[in-house]
Each structure stands twice: as C-alpha cells, then as structure tokens.
N, C-alpha and C. Protein backbone atom coordinates (compact mmCIF):
# COMPACT_ATOMS: atom_id res chain seq x y z
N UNK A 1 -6.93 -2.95 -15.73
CA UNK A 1 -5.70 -2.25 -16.04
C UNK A 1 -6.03 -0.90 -16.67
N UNK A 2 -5.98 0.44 -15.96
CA UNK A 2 -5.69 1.71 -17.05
C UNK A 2 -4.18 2.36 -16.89
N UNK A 3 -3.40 1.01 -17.96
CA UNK A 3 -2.57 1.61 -18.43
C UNK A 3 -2.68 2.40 -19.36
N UNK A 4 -2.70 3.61 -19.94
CA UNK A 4 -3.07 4.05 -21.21
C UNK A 4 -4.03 5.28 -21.03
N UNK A 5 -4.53 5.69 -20.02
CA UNK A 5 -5.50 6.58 -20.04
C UNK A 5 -5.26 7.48 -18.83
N UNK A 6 -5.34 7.68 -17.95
CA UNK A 6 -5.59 8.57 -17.00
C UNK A 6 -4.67 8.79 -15.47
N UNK A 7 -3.46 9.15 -15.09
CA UNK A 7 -3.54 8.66 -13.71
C UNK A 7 -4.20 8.62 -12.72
N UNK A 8 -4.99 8.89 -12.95
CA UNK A 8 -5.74 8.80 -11.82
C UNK A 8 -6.95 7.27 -11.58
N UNK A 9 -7.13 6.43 -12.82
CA UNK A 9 -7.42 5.29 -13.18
C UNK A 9 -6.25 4.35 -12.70
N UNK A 10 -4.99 4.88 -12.22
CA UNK A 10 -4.31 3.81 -12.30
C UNK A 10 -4.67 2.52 -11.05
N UNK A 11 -4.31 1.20 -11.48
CA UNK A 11 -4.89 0.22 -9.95
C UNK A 11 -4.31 -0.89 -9.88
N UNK A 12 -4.29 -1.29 -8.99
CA UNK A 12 -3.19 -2.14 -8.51
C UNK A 12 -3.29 -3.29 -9.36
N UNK A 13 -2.07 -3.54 -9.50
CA UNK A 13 -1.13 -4.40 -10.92
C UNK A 13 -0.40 -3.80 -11.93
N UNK A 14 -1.34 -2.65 -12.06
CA UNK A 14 -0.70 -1.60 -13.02
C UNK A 14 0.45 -1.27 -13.74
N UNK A 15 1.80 -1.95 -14.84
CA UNK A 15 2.87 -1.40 -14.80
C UNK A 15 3.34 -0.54 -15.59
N UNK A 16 4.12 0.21 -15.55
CA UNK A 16 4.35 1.74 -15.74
C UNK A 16 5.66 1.20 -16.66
N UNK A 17 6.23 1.49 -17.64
CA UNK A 17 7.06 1.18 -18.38
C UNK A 17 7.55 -0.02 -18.64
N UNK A 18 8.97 -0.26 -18.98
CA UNK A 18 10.00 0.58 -18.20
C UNK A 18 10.46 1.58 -19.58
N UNK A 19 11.02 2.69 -19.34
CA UNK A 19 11.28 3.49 -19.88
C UNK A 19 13.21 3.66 -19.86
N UNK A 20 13.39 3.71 -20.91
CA UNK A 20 14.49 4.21 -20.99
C UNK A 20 15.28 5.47 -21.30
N UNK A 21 16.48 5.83 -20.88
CA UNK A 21 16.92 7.20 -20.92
C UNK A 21 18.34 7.65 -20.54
N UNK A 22 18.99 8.50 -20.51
CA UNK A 22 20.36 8.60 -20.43
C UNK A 22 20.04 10.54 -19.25
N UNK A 23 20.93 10.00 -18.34
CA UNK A 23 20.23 11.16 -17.21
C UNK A 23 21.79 12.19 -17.97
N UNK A 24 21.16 13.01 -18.06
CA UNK A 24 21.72 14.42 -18.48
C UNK A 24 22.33 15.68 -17.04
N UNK A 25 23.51 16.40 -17.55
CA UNK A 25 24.37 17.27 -16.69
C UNK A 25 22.98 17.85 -16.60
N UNK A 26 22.18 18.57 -17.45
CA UNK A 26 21.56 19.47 -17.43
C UNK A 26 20.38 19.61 -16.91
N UNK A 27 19.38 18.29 -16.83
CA UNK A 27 18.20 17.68 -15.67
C UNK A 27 19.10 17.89 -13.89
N UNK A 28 20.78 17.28 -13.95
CA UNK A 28 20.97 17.38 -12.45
C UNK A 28 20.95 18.29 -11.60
N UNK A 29 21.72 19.62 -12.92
CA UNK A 29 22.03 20.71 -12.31
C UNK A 29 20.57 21.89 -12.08
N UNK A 30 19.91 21.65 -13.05
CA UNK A 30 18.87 22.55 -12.79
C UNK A 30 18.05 22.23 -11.64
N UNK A 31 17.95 20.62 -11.51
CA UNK A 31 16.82 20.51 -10.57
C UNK A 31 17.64 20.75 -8.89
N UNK A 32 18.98 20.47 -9.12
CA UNK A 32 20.04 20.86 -7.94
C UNK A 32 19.61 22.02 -7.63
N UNK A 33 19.70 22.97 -8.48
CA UNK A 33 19.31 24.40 -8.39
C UNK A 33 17.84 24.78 -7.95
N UNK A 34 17.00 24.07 -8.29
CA UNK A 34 15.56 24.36 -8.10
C UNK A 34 15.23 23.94 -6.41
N UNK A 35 15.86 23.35 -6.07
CA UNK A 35 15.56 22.87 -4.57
C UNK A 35 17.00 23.33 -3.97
N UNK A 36 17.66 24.06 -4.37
CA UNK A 36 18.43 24.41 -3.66
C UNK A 36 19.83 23.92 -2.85
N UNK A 37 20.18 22.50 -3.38
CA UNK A 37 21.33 21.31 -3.50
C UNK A 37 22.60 22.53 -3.80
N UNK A 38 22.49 23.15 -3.47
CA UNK A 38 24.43 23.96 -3.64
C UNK A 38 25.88 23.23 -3.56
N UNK A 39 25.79 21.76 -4.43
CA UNK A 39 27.25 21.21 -3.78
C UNK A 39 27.85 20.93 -5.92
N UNK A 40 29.08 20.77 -5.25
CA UNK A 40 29.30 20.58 -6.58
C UNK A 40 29.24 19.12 -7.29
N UNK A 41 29.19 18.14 -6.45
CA UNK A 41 28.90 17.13 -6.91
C UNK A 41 27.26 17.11 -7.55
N UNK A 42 26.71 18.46 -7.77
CA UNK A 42 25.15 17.88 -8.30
C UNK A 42 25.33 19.19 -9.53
N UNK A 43 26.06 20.35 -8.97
CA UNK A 43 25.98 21.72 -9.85
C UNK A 43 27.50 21.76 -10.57
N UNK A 44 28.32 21.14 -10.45
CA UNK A 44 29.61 21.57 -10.65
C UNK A 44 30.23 20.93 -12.39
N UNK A 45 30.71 21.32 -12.93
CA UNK A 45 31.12 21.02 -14.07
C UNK A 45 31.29 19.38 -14.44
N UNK A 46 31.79 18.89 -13.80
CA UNK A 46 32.73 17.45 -14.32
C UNK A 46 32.31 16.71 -12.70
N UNK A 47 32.12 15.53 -13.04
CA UNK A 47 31.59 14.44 -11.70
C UNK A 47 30.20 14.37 -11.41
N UNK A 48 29.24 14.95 -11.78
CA UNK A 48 28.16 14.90 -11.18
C UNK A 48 27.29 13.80 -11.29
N UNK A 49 26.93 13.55 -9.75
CA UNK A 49 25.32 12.16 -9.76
C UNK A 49 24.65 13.34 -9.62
N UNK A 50 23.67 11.71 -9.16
CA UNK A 50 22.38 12.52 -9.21
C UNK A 50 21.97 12.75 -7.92
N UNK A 51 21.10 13.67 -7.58
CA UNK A 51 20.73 14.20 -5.93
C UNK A 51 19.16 12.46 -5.96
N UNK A 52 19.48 12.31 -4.54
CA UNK A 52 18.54 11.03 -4.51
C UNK A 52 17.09 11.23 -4.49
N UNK A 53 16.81 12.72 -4.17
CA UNK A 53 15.51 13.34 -4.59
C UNK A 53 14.73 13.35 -6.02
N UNK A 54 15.93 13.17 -7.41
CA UNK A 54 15.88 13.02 -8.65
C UNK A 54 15.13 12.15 -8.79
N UNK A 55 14.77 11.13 -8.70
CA UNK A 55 13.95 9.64 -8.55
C UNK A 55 12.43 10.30 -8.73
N UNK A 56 11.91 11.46 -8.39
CA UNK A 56 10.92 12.30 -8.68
C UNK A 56 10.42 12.10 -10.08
N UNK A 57 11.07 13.07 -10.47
CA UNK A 57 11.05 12.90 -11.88
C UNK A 57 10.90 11.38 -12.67
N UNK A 58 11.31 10.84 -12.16
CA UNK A 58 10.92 9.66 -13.07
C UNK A 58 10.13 9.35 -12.62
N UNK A 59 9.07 9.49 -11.83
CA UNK A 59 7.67 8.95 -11.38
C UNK A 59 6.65 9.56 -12.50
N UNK A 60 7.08 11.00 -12.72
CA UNK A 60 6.55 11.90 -13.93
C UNK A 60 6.73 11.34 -15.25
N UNK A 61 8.00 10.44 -15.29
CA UNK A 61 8.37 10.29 -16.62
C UNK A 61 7.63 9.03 -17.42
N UNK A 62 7.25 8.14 -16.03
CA UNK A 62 6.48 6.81 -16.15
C UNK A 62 5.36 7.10 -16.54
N UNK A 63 4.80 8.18 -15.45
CA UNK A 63 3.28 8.59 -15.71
C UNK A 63 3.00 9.27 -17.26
N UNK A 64 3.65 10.19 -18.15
CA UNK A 64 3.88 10.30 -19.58
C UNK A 64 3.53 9.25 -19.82
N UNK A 65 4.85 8.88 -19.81
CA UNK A 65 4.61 7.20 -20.54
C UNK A 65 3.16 6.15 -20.45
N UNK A 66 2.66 5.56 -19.56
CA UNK A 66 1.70 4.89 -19.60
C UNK A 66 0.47 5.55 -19.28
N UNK A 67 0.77 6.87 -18.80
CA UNK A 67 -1.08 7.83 -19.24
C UNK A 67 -0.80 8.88 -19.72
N UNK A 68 -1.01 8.58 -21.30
CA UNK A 68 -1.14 9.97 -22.51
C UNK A 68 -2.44 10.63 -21.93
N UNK A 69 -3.18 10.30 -21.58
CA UNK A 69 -4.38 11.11 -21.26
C UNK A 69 -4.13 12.45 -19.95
N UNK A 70 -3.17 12.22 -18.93
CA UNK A 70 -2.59 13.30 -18.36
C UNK A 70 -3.23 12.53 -16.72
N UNK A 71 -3.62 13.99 -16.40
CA UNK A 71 -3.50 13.33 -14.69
C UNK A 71 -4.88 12.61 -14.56
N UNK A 72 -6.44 13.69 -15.03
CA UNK A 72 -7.50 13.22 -14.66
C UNK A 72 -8.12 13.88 -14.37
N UNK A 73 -9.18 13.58 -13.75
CA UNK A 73 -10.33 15.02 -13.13
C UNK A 73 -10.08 14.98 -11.99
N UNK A 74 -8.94 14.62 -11.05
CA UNK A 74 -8.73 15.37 -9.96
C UNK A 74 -7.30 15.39 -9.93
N UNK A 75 -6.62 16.44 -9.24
CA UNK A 75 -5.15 16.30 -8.75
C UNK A 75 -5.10 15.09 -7.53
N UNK A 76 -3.44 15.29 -7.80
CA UNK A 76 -2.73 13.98 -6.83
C UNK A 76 -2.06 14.87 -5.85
N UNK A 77 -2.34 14.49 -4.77
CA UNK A 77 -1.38 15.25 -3.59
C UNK A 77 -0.68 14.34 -3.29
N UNK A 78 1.21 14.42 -3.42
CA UNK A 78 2.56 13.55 -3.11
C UNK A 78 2.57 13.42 -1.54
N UNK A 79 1.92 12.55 -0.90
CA UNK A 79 1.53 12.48 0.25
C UNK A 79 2.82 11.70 1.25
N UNK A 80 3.39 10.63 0.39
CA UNK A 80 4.34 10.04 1.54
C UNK A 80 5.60 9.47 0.12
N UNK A 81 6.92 9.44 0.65
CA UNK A 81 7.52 8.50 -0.28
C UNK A 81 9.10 7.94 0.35
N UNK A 82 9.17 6.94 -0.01
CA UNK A 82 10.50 6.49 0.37
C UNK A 82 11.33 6.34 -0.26
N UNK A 83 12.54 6.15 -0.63
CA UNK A 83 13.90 5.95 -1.45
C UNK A 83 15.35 5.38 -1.40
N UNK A 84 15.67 3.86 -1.76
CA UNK A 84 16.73 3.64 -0.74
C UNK A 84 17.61 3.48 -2.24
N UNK A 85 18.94 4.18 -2.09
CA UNK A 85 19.46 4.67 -2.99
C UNK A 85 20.87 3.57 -2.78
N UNK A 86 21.26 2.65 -3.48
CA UNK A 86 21.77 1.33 -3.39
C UNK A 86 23.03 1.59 -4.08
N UNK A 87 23.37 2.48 -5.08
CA UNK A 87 25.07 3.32 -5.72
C UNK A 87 24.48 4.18 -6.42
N UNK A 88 25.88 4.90 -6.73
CA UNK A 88 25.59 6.66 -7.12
C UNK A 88 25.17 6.20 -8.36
N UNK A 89 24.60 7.07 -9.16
CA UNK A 89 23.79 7.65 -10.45
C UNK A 89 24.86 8.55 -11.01
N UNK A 90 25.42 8.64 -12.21
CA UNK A 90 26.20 9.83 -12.80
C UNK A 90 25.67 9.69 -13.96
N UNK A 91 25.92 10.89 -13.84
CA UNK A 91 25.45 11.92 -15.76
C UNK A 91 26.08 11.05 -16.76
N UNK A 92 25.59 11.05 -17.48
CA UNK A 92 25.26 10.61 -19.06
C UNK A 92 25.24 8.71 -18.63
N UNK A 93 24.95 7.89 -16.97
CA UNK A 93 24.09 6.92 -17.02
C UNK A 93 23.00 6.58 -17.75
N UNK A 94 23.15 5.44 -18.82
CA UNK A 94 21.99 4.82 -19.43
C UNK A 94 21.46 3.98 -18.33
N UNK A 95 19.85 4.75 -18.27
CA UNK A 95 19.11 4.44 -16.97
C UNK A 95 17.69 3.55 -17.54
N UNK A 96 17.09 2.68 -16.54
CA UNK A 96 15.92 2.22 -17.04
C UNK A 96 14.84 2.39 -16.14
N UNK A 97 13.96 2.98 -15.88
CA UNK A 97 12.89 3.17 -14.56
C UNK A 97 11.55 2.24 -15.06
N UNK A 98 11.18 1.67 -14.08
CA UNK A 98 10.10 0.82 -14.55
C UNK A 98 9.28 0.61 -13.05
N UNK A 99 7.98 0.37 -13.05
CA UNK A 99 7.31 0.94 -12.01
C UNK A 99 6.18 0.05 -12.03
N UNK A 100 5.24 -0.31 -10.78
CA UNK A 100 3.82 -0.78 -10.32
C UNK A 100 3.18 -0.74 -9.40
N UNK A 101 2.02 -0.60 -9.75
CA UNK A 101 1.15 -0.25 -8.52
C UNK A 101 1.22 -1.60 -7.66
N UNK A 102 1.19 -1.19 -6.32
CA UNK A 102 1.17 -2.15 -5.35
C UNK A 102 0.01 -1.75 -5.26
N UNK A 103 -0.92 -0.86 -4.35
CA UNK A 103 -2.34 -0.73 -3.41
C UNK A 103 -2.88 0.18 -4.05
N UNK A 104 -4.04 0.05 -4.02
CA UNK A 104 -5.04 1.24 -4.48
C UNK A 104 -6.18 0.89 -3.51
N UNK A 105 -6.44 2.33 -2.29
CA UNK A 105 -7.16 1.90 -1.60
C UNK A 105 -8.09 3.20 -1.36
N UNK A 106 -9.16 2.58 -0.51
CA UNK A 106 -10.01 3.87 0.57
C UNK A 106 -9.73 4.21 1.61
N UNK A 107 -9.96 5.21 1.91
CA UNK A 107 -9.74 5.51 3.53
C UNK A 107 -10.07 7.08 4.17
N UNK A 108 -11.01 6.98 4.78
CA UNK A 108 -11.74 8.44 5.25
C UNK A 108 -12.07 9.33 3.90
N UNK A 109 -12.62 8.55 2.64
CA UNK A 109 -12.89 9.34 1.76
C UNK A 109 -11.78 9.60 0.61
N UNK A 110 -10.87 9.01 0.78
CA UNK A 110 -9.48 9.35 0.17
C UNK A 110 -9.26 8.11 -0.95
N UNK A 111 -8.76 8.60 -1.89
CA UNK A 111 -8.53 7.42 -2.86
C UNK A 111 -7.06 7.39 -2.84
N UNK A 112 -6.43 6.52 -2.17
CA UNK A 112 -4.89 6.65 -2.27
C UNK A 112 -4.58 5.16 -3.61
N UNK A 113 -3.12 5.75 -3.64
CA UNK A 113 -2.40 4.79 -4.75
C UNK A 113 -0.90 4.86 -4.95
N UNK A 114 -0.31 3.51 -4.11
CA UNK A 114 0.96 3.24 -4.00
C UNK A 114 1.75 2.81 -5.21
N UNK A 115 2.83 3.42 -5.69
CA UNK A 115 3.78 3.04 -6.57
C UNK A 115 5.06 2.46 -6.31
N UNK A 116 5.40 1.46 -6.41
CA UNK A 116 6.87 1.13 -6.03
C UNK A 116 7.79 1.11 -7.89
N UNK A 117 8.58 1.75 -7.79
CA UNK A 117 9.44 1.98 -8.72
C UNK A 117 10.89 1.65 -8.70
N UNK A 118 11.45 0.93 -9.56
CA UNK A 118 12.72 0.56 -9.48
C UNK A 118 13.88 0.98 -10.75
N UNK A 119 14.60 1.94 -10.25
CA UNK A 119 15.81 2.44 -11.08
C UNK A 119 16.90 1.84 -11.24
N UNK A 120 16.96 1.09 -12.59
CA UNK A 120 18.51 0.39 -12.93
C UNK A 120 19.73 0.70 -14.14
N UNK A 121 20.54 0.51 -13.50
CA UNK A 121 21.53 0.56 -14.79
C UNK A 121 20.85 -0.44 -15.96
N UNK A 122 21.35 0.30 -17.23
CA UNK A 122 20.27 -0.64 -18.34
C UNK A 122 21.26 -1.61 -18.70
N UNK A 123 22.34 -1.43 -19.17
CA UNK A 123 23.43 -2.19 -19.26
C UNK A 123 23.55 -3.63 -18.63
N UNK A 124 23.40 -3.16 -17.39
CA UNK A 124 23.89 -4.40 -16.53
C UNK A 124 23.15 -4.90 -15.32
N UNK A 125 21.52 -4.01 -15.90
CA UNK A 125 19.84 -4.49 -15.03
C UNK A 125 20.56 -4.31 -13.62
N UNK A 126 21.91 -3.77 -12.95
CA UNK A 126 22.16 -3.18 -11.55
C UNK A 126 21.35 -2.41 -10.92
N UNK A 127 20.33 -2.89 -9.77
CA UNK A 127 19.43 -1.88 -8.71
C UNK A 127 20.23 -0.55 -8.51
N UNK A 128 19.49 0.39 -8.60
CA UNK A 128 20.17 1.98 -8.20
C UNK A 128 19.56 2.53 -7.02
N UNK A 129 18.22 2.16 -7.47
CA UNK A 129 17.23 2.92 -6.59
C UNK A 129 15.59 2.48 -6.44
N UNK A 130 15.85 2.44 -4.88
CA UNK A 130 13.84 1.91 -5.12
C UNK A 130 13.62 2.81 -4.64
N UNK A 131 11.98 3.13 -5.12
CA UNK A 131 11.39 3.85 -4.91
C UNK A 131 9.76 3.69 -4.30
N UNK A 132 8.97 3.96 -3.34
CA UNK A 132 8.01 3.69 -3.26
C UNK A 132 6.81 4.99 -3.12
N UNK A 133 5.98 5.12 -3.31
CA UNK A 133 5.35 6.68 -3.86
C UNK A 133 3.75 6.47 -3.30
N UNK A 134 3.79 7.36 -2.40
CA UNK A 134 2.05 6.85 -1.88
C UNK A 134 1.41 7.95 -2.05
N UNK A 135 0.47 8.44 -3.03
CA UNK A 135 0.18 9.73 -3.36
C UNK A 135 -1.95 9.81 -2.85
N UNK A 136 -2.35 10.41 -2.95
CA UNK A 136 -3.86 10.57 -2.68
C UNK A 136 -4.38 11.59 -4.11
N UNK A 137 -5.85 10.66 -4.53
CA UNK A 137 -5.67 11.05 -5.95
C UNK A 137 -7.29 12.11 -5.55
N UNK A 138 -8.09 11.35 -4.57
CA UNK A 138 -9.52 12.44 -4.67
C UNK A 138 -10.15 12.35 -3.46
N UNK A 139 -10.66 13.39 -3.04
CA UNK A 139 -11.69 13.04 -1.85
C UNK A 139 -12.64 13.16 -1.93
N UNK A 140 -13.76 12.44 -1.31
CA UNK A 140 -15.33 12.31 -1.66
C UNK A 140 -16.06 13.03 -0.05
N UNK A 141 -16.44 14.04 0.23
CA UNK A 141 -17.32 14.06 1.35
C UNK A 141 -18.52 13.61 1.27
N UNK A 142 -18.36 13.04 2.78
CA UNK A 142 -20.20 12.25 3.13
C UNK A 142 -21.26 12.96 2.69
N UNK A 143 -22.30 12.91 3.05
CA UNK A 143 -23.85 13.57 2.41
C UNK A 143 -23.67 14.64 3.94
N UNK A 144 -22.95 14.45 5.01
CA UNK A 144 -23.11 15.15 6.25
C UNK A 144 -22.32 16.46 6.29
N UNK A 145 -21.08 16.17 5.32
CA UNK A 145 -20.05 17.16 4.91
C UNK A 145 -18.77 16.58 5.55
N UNK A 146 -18.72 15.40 5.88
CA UNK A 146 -17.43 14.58 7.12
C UNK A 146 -17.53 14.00 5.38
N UNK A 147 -15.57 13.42 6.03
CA UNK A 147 -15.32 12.83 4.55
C UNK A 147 -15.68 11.40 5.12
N UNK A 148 -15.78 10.62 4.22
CA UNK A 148 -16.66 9.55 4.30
C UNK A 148 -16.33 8.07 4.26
C-alpha cells in the first residue's frame, strides 16, 4: 500500500479517501469558464450543476489527500477516462468522493495505473458519478532505445 507518499507509488488495492466537501458556485463556474462550457446552467447565477467533466478535479482532490508527498519523480500523462453520470450535481451539494486502484500494470515500457472513483451524495450515500481514470505514470526505454 503507498497510501501516504507518492502518486506515483500508488498500486492496486490502494484507497484514496473518501473525502468530503460541499461543491461550490465558484469551482463550477470558473472551471465552466476554463474549458469553455458557455451555458448557464454551469456559469449562470442561480441553478447551477456541475459540468460532468468536474469529476476531474476530484481525482486531484483524492490524490492531496492520500499522497502528501505530491506526484513523484515522474509525471502522469491522463491517458484514457470514463464517466457515467447517474443525476445532476448542484452547487452547495454535500459531496463524498472516494476512490481505488483497480490495475497497476506494464506494457511496452509504460507503467500504467487505473483508478475507479465513485461520487456520492453524503447525506444519503446516492451514486452520482463513476468514474474510471487510466493514466501512464513512466516510461523505461530498452538498452536498444525501443521502449521495453
């Protein structure tokens, strides 16, 4: 288990919170804005969920949480992810994200590492959102210069 140290240590069993939190007008609208979401249900005064892309962020928020040590000695490239978004999310939702590694594997040199994450109402433990996160954390080339 490196819960506690590094993401890039993380390995399958691994669990990531769960963390709790209350999703804010002000996380929706900015990140609406940052990717470019122009509707008012994400930017607009009064009503807003959350864009189903938001689920991001809490992959970040887990990783805080169970590795104070930060990413690691290599970056993670966000390589594949899925999201099946089960009812809307609205602002000032008391939310709970809690997360685990399914796979940590090899492949052509690649150290990949799958996260499946699950977003619920805290209240009433209601599924919001799964999440599954397949990121690539390092590559090793062969002694030939082919990755390996």
């Amino acid at each position: 288990m490196a819960v506690g140290g590094f993401v890039s240590d993380l390995d399958t069993g691994d669990v990531l919170g769960p963390v709790d939190y209350t999703l804010s007008s002000f996380v929706v609208r900015e990140y609406s804005h940052a990717v470019e979401m122009h509707n008012p249900c994400f930017q607009g005064s009064e009503g807003q969920v959350m864009p189903p892309t938001l689920i991001h962020l809490d992959k970040l928020r887990l990783y805080r949480h169970a590795c104070p040590k930060g990413t690691g000695p290599s970056a993670r490239i966000h390589f594949e992810y899925d999201a099946e978004v089960f009812a809307p999310v609205h602002v000032g939702d008391q939310l709970r994200v809690s997360g685990v590694i399914t796979e940590r594997y090899q492949k052509k040199g690649r150290d990949y590492v799958v996260l499946k994450m699950e977003l619920r109402r805290a209240a009433t433990d209601e599924l919001l959102v799964r999440y599954f996160d397949r990121v690539i954390l390092s590559y090793t080339p062969s002694d030939d210069g082919e990755a390996a």
